[in-house]
PDB file of N, CA and C in Angstrom:
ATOM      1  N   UNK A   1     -17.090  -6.134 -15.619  1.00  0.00           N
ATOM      2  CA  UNK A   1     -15.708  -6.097 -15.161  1.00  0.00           C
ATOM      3  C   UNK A   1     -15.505  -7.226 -14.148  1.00  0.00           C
ATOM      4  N   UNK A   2     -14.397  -8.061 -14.460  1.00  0.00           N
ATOM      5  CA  UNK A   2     -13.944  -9.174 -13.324  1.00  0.00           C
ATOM      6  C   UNK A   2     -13.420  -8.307 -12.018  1.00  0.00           C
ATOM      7  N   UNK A   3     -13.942  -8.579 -11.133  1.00  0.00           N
ATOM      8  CA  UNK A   3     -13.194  -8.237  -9.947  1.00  0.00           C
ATOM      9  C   UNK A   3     -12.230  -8.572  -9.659  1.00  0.00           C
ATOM     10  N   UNK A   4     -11.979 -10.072 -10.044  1.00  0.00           N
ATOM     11  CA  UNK A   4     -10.528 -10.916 -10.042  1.00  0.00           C
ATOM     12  C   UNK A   4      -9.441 -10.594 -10.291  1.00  0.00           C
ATOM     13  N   UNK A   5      -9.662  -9.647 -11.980  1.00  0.00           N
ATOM     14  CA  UNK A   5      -8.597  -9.288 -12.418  1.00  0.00           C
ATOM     15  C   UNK A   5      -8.473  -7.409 -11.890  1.00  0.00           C
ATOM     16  N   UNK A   6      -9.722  -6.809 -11.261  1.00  0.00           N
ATOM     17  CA  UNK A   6      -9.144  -5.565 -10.540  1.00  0.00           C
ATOM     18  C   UNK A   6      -8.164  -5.841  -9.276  1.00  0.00           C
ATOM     19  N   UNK A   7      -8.210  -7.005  -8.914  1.00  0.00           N
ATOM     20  CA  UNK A   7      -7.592  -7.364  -7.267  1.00  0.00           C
ATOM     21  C   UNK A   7      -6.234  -7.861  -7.442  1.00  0.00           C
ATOM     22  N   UNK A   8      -6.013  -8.572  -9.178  1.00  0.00           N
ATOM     23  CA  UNK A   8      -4.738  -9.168  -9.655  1.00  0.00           C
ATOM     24  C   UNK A   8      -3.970  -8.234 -10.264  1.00  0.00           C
ATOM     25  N   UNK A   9      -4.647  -7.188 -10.441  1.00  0.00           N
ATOM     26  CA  UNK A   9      -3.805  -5.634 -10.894  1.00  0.00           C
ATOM     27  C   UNK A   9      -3.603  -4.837 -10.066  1.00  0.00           C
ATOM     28  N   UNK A  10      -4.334  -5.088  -9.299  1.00  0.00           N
ATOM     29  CA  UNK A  10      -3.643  -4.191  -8.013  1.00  0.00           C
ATOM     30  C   UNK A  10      -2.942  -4.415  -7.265  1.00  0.00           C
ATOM     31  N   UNK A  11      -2.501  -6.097  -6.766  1.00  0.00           N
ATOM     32  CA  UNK A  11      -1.549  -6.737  -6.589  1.00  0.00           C
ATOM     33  C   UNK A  11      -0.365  -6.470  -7.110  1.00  0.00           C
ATOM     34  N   UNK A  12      -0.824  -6.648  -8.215  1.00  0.00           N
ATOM     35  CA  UNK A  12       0.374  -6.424  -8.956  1.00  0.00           C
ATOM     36  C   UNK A  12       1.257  -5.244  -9.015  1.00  0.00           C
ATOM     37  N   UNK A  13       0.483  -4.273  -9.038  1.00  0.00           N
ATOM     38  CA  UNK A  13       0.853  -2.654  -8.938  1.00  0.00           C
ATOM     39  C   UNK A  13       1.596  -2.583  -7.304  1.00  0.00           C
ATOM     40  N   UNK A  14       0.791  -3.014  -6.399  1.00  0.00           N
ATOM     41  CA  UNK A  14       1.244  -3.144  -5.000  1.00  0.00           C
ATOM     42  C   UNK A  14       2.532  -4.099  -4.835  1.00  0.00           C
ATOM     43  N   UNK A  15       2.890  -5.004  -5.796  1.00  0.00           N
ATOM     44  CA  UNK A  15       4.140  -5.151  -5.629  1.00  0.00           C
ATOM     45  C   UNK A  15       5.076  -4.873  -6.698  1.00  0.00           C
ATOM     46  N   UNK A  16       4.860  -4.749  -7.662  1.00  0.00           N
ATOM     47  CA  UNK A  16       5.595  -3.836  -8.200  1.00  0.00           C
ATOM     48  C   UNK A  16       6.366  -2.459  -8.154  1.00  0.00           C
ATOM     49  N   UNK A  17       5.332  -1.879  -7.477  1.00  0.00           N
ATOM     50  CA  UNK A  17       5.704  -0.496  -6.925  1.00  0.00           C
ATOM     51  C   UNK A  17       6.486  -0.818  -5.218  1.00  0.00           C
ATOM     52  N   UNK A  18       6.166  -1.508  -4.604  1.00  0.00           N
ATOM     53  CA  UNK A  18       7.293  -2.120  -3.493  1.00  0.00           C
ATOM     54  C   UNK A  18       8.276  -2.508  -3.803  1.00  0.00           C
ATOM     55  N   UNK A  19       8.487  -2.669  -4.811  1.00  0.00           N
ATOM     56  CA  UNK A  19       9.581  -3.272  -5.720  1.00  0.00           C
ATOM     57  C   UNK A  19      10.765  -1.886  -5.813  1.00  0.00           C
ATOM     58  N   UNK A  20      10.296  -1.248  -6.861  1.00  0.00           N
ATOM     59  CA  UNK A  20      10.646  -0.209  -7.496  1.00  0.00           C
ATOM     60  C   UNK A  20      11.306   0.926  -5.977  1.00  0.00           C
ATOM     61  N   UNK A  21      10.221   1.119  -5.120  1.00  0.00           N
ATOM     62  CA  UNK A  21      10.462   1.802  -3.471  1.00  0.00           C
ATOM     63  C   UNK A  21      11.289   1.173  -2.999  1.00  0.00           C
ATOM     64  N   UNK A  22      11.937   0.329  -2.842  1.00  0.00           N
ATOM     65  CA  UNK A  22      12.889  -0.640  -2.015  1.00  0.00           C
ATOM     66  C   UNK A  22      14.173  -0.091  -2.765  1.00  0.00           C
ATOM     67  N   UNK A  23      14.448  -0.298  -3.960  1.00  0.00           N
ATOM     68  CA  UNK A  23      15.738   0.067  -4.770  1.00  0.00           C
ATOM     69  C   UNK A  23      15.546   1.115  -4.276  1.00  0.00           C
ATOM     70  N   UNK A  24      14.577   2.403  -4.479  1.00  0.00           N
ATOM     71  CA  UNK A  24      15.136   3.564  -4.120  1.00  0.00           C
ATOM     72  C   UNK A  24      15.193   4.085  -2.638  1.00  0.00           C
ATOM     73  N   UNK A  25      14.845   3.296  -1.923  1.00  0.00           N
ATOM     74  CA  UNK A  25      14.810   3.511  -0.488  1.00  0.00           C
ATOM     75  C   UNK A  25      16.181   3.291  -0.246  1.00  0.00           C
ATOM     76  N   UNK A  26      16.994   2.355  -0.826  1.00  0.00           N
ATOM     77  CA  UNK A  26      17.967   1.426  -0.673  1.00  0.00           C
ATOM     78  C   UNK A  26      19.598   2.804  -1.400  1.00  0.00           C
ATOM     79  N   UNK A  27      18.697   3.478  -2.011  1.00  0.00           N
ATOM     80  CA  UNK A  27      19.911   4.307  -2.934  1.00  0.00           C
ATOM     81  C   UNK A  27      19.633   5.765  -2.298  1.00  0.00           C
ATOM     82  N   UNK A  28      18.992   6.061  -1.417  1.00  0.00           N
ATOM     83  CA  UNK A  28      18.905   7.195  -0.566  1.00  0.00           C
ATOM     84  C   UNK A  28      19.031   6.983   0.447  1.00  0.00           C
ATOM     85  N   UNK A  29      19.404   5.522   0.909  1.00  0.00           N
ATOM     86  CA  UNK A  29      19.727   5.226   2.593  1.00  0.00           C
ATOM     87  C   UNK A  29      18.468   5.683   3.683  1.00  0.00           C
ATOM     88  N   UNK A  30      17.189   5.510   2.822  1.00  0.00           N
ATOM     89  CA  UNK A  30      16.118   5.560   4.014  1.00  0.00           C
ATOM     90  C   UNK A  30      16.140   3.493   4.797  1.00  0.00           C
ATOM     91  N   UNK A  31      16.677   3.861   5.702  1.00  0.00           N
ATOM     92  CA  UNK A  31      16.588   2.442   6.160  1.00  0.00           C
ATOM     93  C   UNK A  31      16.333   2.440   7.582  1.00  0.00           C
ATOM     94  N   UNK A  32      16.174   1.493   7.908  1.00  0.00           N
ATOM     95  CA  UNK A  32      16.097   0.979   9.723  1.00  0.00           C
ATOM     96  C   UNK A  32      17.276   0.471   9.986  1.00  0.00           C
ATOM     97  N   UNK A  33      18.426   0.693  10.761  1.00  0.00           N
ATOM     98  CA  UNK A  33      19.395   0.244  10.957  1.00  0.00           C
ATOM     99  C   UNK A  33      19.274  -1.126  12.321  1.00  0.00           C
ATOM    100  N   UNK A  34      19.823  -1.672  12.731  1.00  0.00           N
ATOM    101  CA  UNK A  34      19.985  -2.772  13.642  1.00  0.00           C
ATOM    102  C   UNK A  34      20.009  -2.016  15.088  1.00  0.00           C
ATOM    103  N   UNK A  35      19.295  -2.259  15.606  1.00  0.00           N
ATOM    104  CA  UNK A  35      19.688  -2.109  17.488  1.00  0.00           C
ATOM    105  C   UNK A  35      19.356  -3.021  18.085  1.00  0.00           C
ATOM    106  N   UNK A  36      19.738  -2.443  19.567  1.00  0.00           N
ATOM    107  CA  UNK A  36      19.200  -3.697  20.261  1.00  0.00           C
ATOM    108  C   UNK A  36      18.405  -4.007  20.800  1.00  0.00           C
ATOM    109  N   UNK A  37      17.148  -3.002  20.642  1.00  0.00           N
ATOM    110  CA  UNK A  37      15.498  -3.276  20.817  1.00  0.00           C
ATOM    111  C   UNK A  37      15.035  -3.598  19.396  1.00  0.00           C
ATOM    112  N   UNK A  38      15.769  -3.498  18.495  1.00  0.00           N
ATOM    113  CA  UNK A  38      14.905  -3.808  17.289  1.00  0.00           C
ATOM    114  C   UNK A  38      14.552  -5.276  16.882  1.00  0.00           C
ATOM    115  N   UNK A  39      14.032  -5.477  16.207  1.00  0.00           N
ATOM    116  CA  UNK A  39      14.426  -6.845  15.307  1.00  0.00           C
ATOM    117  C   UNK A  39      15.387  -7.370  14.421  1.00  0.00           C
ATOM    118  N   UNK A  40      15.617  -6.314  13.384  1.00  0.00           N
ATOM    119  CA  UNK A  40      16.204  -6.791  12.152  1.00  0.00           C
ATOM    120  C   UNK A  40      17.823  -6.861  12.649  1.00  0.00           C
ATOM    121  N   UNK A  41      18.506  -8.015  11.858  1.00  0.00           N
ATOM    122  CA  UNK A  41      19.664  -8.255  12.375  1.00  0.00           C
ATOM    123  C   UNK A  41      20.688  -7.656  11.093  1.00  0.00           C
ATOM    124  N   UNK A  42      19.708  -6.578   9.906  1.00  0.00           N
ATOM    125  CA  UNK A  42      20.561  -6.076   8.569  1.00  0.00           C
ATOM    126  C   UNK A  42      19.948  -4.921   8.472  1.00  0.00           C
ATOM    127  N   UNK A  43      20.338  -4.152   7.699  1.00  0.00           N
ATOM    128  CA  UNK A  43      19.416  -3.121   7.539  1.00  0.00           C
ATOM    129  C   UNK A  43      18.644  -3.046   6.584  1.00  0.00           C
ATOM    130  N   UNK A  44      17.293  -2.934   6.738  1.00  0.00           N
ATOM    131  CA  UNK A  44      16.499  -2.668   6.215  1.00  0.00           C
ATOM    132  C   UNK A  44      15.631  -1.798   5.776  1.00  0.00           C
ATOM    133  N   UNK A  45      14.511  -1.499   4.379  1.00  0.00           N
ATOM    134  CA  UNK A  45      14.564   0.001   4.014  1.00  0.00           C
ATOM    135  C   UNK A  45      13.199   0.060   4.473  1.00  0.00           C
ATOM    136  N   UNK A  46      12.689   1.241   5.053  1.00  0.00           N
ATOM    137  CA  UNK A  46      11.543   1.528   5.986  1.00  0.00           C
ATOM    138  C   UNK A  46      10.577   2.486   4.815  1.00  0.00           C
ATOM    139  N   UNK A  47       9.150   2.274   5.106  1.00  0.00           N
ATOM    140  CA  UNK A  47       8.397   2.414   4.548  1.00  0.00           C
ATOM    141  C   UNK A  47       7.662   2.486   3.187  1.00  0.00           C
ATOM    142  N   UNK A  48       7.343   1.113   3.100  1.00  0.00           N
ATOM    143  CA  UNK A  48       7.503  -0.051   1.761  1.00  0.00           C
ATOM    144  C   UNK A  48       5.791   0.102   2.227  1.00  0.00           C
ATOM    145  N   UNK A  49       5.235   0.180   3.071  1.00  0.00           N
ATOM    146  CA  UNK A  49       3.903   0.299   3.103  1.00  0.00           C
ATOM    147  C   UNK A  49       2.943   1.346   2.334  1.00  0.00           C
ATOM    148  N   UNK A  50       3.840   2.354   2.529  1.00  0.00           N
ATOM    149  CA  UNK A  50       2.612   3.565   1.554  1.00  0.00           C
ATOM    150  C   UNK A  50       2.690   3.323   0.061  1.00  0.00           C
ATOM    151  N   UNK A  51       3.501   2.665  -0.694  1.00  0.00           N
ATOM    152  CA  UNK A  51       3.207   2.138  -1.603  1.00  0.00           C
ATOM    153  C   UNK A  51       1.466   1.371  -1.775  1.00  0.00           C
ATOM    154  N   UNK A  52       1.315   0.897  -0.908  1.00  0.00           N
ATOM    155  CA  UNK A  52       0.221  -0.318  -0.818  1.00  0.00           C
ATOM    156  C   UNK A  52      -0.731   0.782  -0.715  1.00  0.00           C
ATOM    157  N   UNK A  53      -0.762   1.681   0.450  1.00  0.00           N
ATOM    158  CA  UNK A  53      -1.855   2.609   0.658  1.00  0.00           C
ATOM    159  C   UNK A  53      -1.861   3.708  -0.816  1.00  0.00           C
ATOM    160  N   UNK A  54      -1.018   3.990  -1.439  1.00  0.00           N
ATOM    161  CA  UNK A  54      -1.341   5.299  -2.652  1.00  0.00           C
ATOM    162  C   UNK A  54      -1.827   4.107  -3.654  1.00  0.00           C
ATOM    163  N   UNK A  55      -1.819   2.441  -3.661  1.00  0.00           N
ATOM    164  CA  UNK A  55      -2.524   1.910  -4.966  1.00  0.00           C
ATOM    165  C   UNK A  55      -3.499   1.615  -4.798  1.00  0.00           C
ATOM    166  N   UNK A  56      -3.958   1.450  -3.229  1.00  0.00           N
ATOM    167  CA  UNK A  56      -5.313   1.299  -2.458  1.00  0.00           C
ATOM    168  C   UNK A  56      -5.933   2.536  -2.622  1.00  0.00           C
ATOM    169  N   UNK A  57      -5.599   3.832  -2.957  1.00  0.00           N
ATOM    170  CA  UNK A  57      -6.447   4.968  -2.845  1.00  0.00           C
ATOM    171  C   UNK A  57      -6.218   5.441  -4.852  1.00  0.00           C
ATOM    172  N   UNK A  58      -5.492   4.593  -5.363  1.00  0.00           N
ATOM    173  CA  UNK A  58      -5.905   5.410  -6.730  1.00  0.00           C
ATOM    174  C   UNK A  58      -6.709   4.549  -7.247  1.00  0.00           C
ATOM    175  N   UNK A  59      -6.626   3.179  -6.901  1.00  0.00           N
ATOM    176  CA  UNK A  59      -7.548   2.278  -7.492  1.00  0.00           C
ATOM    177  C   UNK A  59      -9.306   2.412  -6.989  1.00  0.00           C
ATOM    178  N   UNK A  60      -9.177   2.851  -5.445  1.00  0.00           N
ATOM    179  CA  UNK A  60     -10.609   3.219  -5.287  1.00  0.00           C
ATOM    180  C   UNK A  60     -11.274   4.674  -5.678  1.00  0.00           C
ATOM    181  N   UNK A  61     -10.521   5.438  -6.158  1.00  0.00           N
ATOM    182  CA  UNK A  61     -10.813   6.692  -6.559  1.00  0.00           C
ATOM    183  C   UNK A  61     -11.166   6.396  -7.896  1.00  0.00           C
ATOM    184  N   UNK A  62     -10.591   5.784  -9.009  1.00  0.00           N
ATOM    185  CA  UNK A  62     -10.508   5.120 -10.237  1.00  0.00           C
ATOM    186  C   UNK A  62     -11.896   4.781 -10.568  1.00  0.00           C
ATOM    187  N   UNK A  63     -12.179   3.792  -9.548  1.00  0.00           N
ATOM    188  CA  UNK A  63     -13.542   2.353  -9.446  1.00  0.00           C
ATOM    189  C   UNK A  63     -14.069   3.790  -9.732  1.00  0.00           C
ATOM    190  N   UNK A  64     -14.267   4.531  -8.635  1.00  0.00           N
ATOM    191  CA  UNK A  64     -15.151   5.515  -8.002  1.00  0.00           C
ATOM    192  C   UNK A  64     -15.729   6.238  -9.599  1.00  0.00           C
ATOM    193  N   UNK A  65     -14.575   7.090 -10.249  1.00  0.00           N
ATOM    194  CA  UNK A  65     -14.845   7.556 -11.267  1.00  0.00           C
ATOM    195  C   UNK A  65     -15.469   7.058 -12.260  1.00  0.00           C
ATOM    196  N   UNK A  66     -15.431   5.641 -12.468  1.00  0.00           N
ATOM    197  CA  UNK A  66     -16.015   4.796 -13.278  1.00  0.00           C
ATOM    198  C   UNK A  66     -17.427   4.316 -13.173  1.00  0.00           C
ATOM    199  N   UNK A  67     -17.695   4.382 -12.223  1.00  0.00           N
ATOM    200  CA  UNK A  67     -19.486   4.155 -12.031  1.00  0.00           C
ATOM    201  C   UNK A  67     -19.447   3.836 -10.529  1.00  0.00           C
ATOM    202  N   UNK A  68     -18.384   3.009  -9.897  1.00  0.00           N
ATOM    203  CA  UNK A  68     -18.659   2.142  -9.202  1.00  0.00           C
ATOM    204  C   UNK A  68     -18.379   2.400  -7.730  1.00  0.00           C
ATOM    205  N   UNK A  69     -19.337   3.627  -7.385  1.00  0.00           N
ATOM    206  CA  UNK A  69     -18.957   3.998  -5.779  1.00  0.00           C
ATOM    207  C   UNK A  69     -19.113   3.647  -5.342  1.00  0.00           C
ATOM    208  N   UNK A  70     -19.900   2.477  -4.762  1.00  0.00           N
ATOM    209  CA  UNK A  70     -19.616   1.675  -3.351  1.00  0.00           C
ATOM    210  C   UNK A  70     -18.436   0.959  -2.859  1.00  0.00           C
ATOM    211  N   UNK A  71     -17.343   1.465  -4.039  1.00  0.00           N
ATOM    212  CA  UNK A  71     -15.988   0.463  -3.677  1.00  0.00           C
ATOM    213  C   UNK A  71     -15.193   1.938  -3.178  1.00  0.00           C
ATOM    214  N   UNK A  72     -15.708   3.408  -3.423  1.00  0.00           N
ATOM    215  CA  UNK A  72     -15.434   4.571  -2.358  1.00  0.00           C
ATOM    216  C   UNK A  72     -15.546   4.657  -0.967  1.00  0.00           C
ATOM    217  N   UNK A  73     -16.914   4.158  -1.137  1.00  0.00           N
ATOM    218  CA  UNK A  73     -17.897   4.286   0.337  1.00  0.00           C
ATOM    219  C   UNK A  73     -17.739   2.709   0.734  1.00  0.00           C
ATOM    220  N   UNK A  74     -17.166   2.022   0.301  1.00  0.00           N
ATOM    221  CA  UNK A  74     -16.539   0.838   1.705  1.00  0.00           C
ATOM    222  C   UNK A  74     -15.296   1.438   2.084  1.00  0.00           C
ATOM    223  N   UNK A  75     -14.053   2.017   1.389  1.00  0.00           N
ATOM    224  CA  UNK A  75     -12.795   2.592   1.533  1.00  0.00           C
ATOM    225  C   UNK A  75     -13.553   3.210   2.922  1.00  0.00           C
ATOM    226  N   UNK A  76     -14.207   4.494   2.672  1.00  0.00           N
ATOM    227  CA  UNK A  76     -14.134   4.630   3.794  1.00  0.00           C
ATOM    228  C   UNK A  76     -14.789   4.545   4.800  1.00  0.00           C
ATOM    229  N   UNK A  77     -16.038   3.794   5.042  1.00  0.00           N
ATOM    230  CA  UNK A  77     -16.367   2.941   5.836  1.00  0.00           C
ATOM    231  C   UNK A  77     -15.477   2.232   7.133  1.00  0.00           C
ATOM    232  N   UNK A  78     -14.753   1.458   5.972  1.00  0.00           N
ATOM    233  CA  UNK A  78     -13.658   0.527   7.021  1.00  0.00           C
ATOM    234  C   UNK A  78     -12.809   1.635   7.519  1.00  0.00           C
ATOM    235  N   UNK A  79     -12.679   2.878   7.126  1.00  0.00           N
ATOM    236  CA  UNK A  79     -11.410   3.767   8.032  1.00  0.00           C
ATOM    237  C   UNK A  79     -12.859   4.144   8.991  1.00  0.00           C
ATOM    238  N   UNK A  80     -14.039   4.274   9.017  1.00  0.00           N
ATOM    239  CA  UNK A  80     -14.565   4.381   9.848  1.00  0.00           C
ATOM    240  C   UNK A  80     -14.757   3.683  11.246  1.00  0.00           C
ATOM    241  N   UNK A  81     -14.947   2.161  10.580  1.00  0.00           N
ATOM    242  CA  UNK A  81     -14.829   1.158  11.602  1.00  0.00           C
ATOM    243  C   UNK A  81     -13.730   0.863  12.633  1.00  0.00           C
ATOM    244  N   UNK A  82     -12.325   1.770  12.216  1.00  0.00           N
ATOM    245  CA  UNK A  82     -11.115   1.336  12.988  1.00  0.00           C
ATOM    246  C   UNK A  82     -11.215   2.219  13.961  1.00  0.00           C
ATOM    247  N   UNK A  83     -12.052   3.734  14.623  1.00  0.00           N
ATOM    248  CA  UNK A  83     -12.027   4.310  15.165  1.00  0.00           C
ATOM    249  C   UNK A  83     -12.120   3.340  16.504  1.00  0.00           C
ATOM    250  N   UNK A  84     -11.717   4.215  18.013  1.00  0.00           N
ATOM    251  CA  UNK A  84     -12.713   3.391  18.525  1.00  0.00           C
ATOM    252  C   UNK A  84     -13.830   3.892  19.257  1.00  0.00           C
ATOM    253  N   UNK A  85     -15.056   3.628  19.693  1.00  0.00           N
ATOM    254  CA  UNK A  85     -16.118   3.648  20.167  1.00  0.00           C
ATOM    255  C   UNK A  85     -15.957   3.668  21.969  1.00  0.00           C
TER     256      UNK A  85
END
């Protein structure tokens, strides 16, 4: 298996599916509106990120099922490493 093309499909899925979340964020009015501590000067639709995290966790669950657990056990590794000490 190319790794190349697991990282170019998951890309892909990760923006695709940001894609798809934005229209509907956008048609249920989940948004960030403008203030004046904020940044955005429009409104914008809030949480476009867990997209990224549910293709990051089906794709390593996936690997996982397929033979290839050490791409489990780095997943969570690195949530290990962010603790702090």
């Amino acid at each position: 298996m190319s790794w190349a093309l697991v990282y170019l499909l998951a890309g892909v899925c990760s923006w695709g599916g940001t894609s798809l979340y934005r229209q509907w964020a956008i048609k249920v009015n989940i948004l960030d509106h403008p203030t004046n501590r904020g940044s955005h000067t429009v409104a914008t639709p809030r949480g476009g990120g867990i997209v990224f995290v549910f293709v990051i966790s089906v794709f390593s669950v996936a690997l996982a099922l397929l033979g290839y657990v050490s791409c489990l056990l780095y997943t969570s590794d690195a949530a290990d490493d962010m603790q702090c000490v």
